[in-house]
N, C-alpha and C. Protein backbone atom coordinates (compact mmCIF):
# COMPACT_ATOMS: atom_id res chain seq x y z
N UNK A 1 -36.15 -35.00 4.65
CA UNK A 1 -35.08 -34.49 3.81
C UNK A 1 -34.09 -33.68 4.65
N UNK A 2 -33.04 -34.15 4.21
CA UNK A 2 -32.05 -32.97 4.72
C UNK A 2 -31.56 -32.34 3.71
N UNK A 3 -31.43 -30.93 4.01
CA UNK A 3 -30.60 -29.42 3.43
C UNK A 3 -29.15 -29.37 3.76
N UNK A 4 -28.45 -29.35 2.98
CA UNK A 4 -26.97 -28.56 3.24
C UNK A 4 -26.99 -27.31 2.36
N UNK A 5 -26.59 -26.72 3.20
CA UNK A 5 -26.99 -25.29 2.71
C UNK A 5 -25.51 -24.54 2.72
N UNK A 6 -24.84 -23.94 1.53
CA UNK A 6 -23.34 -23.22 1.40
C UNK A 6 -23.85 -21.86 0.91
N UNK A 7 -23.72 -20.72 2.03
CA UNK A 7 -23.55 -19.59 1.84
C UNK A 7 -22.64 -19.09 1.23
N UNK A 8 -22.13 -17.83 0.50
CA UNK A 8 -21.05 -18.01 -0.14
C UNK A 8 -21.70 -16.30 -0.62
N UNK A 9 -20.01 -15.73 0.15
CA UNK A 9 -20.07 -14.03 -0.96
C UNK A 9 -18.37 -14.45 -1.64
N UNK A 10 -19.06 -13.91 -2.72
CA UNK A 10 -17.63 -13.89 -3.71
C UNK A 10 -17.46 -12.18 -4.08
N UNK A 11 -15.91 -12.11 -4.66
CA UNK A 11 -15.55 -10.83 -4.97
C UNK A 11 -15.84 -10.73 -6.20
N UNK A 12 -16.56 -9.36 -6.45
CA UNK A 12 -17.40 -8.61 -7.82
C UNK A 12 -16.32 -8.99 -9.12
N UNK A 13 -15.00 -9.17 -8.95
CA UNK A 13 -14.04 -9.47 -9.57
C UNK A 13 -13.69 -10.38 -10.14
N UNK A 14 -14.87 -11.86 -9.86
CA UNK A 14 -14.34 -13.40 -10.12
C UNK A 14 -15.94 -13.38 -10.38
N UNK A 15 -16.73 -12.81 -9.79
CA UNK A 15 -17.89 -12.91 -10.26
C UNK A 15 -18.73 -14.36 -11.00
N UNK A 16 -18.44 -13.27 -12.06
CA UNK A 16 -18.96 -13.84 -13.64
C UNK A 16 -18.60 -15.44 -13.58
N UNK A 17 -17.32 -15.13 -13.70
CA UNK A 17 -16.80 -16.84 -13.96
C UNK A 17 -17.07 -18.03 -13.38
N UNK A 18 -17.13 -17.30 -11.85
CA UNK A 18 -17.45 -18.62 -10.37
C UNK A 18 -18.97 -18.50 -10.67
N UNK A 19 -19.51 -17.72 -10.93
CA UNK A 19 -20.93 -17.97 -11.27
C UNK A 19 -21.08 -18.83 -12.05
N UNK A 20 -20.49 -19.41 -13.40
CA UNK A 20 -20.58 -20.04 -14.53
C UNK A 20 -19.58 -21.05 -14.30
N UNK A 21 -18.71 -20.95 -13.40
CA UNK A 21 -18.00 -22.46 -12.69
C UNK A 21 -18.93 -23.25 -12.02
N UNK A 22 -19.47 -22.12 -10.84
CA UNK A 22 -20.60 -23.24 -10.24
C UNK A 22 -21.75 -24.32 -10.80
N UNK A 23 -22.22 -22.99 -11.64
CA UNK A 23 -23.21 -24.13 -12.04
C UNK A 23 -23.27 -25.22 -13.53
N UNK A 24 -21.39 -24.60 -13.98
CA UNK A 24 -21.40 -26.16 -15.25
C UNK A 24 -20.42 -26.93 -14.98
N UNK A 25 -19.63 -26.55 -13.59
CA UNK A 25 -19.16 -27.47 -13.09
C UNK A 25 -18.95 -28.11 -11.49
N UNK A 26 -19.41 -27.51 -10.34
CA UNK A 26 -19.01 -27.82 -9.26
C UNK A 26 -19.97 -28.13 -8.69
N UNK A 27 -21.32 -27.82 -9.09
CA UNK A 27 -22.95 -27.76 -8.96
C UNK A 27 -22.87 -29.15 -9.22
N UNK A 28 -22.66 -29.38 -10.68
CA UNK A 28 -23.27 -31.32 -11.19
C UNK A 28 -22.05 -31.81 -10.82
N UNK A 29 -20.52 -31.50 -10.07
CA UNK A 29 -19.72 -32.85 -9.18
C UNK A 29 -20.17 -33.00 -8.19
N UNK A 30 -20.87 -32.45 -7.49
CA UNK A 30 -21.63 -32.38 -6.18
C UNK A 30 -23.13 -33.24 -6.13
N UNK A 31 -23.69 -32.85 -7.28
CA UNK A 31 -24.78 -33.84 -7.74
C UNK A 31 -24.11 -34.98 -8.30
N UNK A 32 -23.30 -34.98 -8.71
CA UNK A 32 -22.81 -36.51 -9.69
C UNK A 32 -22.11 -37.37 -8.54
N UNK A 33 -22.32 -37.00 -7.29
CA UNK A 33 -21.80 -37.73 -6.07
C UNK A 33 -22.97 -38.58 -6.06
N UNK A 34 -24.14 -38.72 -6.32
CA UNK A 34 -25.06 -39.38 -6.00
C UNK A 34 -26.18 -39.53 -4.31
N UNK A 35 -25.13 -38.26 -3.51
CA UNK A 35 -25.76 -37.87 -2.30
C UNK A 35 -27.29 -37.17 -2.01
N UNK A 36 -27.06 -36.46 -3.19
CA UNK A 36 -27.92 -35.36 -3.25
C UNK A 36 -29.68 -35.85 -4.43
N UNK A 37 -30.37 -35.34 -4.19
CA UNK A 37 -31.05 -35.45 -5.26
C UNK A 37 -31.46 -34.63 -5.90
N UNK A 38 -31.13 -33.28 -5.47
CA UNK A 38 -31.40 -31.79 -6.00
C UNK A 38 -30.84 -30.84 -5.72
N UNK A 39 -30.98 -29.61 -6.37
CA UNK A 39 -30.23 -28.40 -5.93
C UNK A 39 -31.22 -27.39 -5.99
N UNK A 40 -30.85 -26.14 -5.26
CA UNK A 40 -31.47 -24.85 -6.03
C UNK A 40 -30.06 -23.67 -5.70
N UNK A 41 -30.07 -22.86 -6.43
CA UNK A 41 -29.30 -21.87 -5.98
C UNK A 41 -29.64 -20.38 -5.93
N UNK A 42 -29.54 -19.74 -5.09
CA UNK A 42 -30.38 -18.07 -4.97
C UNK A 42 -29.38 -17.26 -4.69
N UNK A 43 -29.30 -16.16 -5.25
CA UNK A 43 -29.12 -14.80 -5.04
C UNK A 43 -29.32 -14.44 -4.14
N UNK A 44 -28.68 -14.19 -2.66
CA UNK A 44 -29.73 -13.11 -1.61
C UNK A 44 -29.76 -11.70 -2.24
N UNK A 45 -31.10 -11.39 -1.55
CA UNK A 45 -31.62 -9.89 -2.36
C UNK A 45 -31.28 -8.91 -0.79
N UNK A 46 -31.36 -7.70 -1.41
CA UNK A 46 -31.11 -6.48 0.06
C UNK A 46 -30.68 -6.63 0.53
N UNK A 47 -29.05 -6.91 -0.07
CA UNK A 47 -27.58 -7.12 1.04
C UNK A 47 -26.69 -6.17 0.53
N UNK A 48 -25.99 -5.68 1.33
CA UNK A 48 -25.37 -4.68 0.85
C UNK A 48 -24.10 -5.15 0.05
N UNK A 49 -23.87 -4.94 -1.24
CA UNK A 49 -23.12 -5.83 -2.17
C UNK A 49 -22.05 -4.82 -2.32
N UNK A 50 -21.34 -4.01 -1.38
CA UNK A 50 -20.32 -3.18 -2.22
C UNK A 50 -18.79 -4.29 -2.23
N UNK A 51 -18.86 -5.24 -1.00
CA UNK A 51 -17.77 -5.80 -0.91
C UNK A 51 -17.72 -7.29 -1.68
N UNK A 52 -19.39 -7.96 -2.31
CA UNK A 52 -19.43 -9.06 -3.26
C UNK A 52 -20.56 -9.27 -3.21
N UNK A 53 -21.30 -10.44 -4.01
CA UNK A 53 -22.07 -10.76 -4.08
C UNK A 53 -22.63 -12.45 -3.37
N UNK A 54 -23.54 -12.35 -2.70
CA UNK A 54 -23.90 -13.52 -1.54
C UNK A 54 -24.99 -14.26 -2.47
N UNK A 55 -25.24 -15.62 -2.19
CA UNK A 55 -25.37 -16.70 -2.74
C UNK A 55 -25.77 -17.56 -1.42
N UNK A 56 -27.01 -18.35 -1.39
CA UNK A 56 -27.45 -19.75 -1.18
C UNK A 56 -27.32 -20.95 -2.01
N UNK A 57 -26.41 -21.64 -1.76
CA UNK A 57 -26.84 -22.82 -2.61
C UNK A 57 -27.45 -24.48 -1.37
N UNK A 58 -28.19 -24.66 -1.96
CA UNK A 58 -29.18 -25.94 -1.06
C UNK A 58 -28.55 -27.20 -1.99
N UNK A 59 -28.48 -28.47 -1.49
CA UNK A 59 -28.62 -29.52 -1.87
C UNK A 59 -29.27 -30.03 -0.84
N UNK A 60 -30.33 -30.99 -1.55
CA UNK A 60 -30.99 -31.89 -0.60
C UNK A 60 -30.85 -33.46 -0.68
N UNK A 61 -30.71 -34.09 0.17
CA UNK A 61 -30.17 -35.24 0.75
C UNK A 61 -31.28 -35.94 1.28
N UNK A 62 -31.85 -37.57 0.98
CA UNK A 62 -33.07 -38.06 1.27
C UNK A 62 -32.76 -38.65 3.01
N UNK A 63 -31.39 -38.75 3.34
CA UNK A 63 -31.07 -39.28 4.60
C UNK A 63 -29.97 -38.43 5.88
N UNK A 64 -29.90 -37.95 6.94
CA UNK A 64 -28.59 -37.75 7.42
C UNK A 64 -27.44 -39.05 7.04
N UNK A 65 -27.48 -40.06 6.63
CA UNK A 65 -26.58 -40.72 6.59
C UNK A 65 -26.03 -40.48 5.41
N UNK A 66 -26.43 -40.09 4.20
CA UNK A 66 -26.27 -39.65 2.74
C UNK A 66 -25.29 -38.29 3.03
N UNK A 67 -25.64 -37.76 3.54
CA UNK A 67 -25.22 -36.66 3.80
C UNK A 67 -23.31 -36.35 4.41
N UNK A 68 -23.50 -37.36 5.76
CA UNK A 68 -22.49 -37.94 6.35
C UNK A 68 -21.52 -38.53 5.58
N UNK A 69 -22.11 -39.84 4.67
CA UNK A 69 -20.88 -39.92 3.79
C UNK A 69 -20.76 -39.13 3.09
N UNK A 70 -21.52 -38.26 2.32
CA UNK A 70 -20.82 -37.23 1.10
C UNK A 70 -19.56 -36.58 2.19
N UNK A 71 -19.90 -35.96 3.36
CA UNK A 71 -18.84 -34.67 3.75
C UNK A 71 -17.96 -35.76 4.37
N UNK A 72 -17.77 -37.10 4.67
CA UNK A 72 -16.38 -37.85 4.77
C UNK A 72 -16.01 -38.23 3.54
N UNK A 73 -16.68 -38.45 2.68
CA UNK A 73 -15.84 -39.33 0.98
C UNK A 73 -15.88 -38.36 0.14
N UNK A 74 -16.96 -37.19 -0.28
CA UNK A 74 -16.35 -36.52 -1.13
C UNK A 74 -16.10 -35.11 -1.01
N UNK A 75 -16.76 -34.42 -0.06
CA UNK A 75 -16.95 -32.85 0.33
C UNK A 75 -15.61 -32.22 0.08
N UNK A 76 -14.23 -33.32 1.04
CA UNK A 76 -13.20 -32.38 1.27
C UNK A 76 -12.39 -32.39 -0.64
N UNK A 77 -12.14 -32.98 -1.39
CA UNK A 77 -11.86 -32.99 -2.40
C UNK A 77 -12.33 -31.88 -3.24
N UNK A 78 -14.17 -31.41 -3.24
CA UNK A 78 -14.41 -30.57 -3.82
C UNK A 78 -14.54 -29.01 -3.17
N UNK A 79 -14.22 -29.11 -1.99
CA UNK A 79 -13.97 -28.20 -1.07
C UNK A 79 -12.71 -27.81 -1.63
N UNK A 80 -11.63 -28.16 -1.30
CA UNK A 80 -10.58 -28.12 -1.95
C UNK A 80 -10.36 -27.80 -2.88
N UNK A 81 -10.42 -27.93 -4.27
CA UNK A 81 -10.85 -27.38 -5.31
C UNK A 81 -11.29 -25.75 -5.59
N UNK A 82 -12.21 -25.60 -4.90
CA UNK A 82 -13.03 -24.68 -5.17
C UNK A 82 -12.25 -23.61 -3.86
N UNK A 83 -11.63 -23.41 -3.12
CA UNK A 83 -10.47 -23.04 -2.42
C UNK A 83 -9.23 -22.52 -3.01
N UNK A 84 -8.93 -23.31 -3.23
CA UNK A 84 -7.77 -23.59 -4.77
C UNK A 84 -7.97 -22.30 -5.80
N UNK A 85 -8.95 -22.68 -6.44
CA UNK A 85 -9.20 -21.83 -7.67
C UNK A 85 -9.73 -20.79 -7.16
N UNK A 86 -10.26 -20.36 -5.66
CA UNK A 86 -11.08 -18.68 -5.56
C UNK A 86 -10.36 -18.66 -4.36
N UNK A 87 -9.15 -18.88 -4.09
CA UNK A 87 -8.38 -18.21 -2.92
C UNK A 87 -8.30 -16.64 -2.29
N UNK A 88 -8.82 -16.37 -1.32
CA UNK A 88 -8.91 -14.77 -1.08
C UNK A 88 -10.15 -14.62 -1.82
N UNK A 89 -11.11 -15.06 -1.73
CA UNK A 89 -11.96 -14.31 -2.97
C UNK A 89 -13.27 -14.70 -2.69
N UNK A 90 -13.39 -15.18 -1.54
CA UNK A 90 -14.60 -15.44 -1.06
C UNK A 90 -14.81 -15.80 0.30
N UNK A 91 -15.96 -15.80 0.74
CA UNK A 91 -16.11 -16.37 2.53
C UNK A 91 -17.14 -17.09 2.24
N UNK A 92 -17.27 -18.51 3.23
CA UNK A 92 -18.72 -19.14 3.18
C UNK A 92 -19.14 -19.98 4.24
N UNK A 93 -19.82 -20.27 5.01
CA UNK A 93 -20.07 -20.91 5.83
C UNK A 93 -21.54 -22.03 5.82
N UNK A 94 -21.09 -22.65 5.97
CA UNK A 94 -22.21 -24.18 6.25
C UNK A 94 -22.86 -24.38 6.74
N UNK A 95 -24.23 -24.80 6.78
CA UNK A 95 -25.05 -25.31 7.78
C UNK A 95 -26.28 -26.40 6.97
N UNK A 96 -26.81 -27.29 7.87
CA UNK A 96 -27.40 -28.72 7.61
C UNK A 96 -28.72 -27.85 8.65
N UNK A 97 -29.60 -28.41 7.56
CA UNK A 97 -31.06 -28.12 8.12
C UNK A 97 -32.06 -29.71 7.66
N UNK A 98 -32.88 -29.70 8.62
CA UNK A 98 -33.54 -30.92 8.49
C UNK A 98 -35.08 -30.29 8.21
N UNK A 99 -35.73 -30.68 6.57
CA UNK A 99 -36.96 -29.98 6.58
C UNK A 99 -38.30 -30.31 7.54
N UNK A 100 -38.82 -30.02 7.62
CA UNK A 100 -40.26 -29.87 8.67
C UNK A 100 -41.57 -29.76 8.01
């Protein structure tokens, strides 16, 4: 299996909403790509939250090649998007883990 894994602190200010964007809508376009076969999403705990709140979200992928096409055919579209609508309002960075 492979992990793509999107870290993500958002501002205390958009919160609520991107919380409840993610997961009734940007969560299942990401799954409704057909790349993925699951998700989980976590809270990190004992971070210092005065400037937002940090977030794991995992999708797992049965192939690197699954994976590959999602971030050439659909990633940048919903990347985009989600840019768009939380401009200034968040930081996040990427990384692909292969489980063991």
């Amino acid at each position: 299996m492979i992990v793509y894994n999107v870290t993500i602190k958002v501002d205390h200010d958009i919160h609520d909403e991107w919380l409840l964007w993610m997961k009734h809508e940007h969560i299942p376009a990401v799954l409704a790509t057909g790349y993925f076969q699951d998700n989980r999403m976590m809270r990190l705990l004992e971070m210092d939250e005065h400037d937002g709140v940090t977030y794991a979200i995992q999708y797992r992928a049965v192939s690197m090649e699954d994976y590959l096409i999602y971030q050439e055919q659909k990633a940048p579209a919903l990347q985009q998007e989600h840019t768009e609508r939380y401009r200034n309002k968040f930081v996040a960075f990427r990384t692909v883990m292969r489980e063991v």
